[in-house]
N, C-alpha and C. Protein backbone atom coordinates (compact mmCIF):
# COMPACT_ATOMS: atom_id res chain seq x y z
N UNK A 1 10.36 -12.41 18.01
CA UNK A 1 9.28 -11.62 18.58
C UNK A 1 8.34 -11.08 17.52
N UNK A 2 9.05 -10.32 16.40
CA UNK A 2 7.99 -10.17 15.42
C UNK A 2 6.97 -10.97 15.18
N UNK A 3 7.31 -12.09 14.42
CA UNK A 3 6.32 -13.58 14.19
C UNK A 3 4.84 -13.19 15.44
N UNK A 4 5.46 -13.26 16.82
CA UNK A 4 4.30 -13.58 17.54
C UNK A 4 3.66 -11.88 17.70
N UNK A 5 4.34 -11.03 17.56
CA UNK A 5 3.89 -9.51 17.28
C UNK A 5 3.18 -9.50 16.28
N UNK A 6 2.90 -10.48 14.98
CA UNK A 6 1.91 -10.12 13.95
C UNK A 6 0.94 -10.72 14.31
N UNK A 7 0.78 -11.99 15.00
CA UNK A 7 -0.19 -12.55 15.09
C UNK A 7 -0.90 -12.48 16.28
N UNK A 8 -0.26 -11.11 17.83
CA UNK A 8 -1.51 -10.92 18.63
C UNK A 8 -1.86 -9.52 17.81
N UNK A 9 -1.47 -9.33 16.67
CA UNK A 9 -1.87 -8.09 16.37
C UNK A 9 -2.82 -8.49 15.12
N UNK A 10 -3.08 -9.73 14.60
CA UNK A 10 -4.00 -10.43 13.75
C UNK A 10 -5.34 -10.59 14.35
N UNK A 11 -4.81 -11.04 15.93
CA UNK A 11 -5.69 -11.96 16.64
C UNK A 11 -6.90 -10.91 17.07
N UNK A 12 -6.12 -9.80 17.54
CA UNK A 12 -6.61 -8.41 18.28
C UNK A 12 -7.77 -7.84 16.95
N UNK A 13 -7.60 -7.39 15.98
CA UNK A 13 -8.04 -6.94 14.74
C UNK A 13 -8.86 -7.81 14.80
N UNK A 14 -8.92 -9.14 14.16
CA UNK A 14 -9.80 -9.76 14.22
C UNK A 14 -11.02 -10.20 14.99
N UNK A 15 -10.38 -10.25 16.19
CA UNK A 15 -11.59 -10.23 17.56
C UNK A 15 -12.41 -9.12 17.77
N UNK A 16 -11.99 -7.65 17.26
CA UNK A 16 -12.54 -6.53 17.49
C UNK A 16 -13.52 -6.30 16.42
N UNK A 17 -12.80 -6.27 15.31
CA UNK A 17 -13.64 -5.63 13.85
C UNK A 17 -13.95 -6.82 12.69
N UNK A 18 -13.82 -8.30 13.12
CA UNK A 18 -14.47 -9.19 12.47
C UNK A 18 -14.29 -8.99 10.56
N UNK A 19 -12.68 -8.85 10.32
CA UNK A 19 -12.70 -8.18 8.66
C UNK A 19 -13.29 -9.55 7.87
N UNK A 20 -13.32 -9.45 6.78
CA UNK A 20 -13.18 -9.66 5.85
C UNK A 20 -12.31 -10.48 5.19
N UNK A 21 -11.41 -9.41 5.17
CA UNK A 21 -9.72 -9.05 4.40
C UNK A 21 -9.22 -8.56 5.88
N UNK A 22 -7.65 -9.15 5.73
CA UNK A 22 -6.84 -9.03 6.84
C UNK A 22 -5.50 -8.90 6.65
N UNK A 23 -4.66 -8.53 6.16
CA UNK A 23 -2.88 -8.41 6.20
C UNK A 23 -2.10 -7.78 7.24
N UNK A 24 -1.05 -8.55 7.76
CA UNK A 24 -0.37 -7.56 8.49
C UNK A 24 0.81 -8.27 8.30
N UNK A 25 1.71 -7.39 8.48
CA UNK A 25 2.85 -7.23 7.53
C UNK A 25 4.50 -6.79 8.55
N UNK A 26 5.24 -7.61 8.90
CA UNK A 26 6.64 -6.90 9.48
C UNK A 26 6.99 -6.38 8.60
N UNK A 27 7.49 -4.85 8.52
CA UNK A 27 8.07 -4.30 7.34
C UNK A 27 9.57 -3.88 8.48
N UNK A 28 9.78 -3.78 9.36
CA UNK A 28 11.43 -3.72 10.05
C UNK A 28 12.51 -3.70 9.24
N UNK A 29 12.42 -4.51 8.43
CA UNK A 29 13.65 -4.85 7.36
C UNK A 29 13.59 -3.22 6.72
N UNK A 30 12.62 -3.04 6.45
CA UNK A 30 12.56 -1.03 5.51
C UNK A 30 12.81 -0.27 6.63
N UNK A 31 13.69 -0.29 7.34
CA UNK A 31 13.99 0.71 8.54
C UNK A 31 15.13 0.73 8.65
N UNK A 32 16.39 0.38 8.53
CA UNK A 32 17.32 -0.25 8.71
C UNK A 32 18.28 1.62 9.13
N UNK A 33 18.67 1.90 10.18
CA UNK A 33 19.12 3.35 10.46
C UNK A 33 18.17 4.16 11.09
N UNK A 34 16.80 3.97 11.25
CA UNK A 34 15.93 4.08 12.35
C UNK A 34 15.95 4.04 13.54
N UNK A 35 15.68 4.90 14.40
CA UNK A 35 15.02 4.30 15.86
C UNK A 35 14.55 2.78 15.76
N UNK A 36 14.51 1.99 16.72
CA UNK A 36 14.02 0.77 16.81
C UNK A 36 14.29 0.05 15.13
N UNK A 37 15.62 0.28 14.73
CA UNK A 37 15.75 -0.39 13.32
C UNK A 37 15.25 -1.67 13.32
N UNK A 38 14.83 -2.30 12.80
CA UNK A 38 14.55 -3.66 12.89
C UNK A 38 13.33 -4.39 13.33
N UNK A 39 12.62 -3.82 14.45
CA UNK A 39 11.34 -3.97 14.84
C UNK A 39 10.72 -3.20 15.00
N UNK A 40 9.77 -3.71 15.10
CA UNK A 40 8.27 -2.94 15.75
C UNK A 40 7.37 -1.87 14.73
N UNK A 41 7.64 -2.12 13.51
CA UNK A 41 6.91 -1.89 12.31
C UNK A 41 6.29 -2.52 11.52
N UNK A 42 5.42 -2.09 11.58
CA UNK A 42 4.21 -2.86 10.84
C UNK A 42 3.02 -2.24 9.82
N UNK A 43 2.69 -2.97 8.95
CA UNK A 43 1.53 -2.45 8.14
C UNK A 43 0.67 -3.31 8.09
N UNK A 44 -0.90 -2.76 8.25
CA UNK A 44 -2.27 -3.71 8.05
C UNK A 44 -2.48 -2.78 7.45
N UNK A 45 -3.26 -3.98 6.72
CA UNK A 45 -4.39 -3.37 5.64
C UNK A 45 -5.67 -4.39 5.95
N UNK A 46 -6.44 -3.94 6.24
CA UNK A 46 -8.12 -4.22 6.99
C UNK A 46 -9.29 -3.94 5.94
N UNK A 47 -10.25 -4.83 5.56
CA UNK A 47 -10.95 -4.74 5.23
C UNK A 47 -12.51 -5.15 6.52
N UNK A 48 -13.05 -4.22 6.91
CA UNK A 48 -14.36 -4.15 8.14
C UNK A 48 -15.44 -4.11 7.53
N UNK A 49 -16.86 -4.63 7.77
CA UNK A 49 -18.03 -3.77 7.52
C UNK A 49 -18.28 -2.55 8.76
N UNK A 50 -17.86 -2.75 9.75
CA UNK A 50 -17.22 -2.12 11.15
C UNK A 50 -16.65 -0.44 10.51
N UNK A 51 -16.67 -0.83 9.06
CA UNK A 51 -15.76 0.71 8.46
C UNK A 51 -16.61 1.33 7.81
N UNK A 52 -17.99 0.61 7.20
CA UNK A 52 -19.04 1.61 6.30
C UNK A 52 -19.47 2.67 7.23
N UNK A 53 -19.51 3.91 6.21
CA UNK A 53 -19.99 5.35 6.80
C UNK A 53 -18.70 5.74 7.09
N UNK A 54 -17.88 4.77 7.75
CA UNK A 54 -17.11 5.90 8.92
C UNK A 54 -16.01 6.50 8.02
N UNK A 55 -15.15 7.71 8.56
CA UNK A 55 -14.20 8.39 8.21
C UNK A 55 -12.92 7.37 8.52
N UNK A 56 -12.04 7.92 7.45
CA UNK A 56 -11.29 7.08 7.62
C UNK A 56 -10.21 7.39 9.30
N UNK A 57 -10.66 8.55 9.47
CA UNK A 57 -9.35 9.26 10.54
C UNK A 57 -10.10 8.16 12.06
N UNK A 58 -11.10 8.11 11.82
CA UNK A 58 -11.56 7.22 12.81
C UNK A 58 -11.87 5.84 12.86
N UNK A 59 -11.60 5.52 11.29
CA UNK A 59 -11.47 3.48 10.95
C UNK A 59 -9.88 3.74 12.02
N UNK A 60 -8.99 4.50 11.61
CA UNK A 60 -7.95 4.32 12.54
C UNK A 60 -7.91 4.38 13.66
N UNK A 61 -8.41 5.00 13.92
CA UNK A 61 -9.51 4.64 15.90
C UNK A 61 -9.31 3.61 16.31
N UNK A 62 -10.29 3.10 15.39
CA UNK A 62 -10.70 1.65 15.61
C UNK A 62 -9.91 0.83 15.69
N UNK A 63 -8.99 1.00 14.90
CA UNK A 63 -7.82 0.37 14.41
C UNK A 63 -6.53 0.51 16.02
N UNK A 64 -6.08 1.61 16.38
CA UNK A 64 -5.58 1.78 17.76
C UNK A 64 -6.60 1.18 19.09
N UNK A 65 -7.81 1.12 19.08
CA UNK A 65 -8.33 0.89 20.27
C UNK A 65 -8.12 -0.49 20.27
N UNK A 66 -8.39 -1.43 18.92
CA UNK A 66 -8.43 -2.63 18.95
C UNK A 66 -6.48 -3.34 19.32
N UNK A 67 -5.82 -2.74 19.09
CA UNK A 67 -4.70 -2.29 19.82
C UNK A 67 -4.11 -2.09 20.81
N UNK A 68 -4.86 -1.44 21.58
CA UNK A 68 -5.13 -0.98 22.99
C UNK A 68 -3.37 -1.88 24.00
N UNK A 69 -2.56 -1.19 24.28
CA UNK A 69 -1.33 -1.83 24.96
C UNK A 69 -0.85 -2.30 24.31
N UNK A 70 -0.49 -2.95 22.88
CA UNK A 70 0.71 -3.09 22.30
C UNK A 70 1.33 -2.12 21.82
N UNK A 71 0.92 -1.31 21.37
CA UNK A 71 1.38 0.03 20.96
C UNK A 71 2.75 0.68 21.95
N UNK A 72 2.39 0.33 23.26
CA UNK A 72 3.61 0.56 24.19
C UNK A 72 4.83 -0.66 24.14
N UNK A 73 3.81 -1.92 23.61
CA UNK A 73 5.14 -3.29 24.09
C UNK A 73 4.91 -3.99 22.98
N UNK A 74 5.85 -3.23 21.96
CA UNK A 74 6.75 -3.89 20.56
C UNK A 74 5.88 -3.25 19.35
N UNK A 75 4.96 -2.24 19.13
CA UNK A 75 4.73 -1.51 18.06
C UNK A 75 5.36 -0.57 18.07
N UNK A 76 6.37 -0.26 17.75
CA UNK A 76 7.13 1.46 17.09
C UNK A 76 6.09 2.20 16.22
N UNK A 77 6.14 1.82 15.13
CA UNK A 77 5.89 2.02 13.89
C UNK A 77 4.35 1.42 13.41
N UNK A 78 3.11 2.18 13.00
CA UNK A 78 2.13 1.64 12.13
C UNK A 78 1.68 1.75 11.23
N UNK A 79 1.90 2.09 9.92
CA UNK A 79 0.72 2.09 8.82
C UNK A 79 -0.74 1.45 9.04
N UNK A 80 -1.48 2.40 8.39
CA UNK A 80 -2.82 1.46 8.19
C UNK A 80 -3.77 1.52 6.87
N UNK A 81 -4.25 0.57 6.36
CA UNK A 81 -5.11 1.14 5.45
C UNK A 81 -5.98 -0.01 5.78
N UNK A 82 -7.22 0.84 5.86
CA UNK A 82 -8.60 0.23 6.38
C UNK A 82 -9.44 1.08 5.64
N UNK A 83 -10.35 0.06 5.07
CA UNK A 83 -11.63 0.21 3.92
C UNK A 83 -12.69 -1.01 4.03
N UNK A 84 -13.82 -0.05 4.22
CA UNK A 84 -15.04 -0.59 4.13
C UNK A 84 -15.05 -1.14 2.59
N UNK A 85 -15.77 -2.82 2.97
CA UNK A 85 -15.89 -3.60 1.42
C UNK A 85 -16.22 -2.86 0.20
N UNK A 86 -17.16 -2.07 0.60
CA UNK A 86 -17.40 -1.85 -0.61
C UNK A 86 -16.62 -0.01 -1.49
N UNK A 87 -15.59 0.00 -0.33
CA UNK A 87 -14.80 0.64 -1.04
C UNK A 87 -13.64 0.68 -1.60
């Protein structure tokens, strides 16, 4: 499930905020004694022009809206780091 959990969560990011730069990352394995040990953690790191000007508390906005329902079915866990190119 992970595997296809990174990639509607590639697909989603991408269709919304058109990056650049794109990573996303199962990190599950670094949980191990957690709630949901094993899945549903993840880290992106996003590069947008979708991100110049904006604050970062709201690139993460962006970042959840483009999201929108996985967050309930198989995201536990998200990191994010999202930066406009030219930062």
């Amino acid at each position: 499930m992970s595997t296809a959990m990174v990639e509607q969560i590639r697909d989603r990011l991408a269709a919304a905020l058109a990056p650049t730069e794109l990573e996303v990352l199962d990190e599950g394995h670094k949980h191990a004694g957690h709630a949901n040990a094993g899945k549903g953690h993840f880290h992106v790191r996003i590069v947008s022009d979708a991100f110049a000007g904006v604050l970062p508390i709201k690139r993460h906005r962006m970042v959840y809206a483009a999201l929108d329902g996985l967050m309930d079915q198989g995201i536990h866990a998200l990191s994010i780091d999202a930066r406009a190119p030219d930062a």
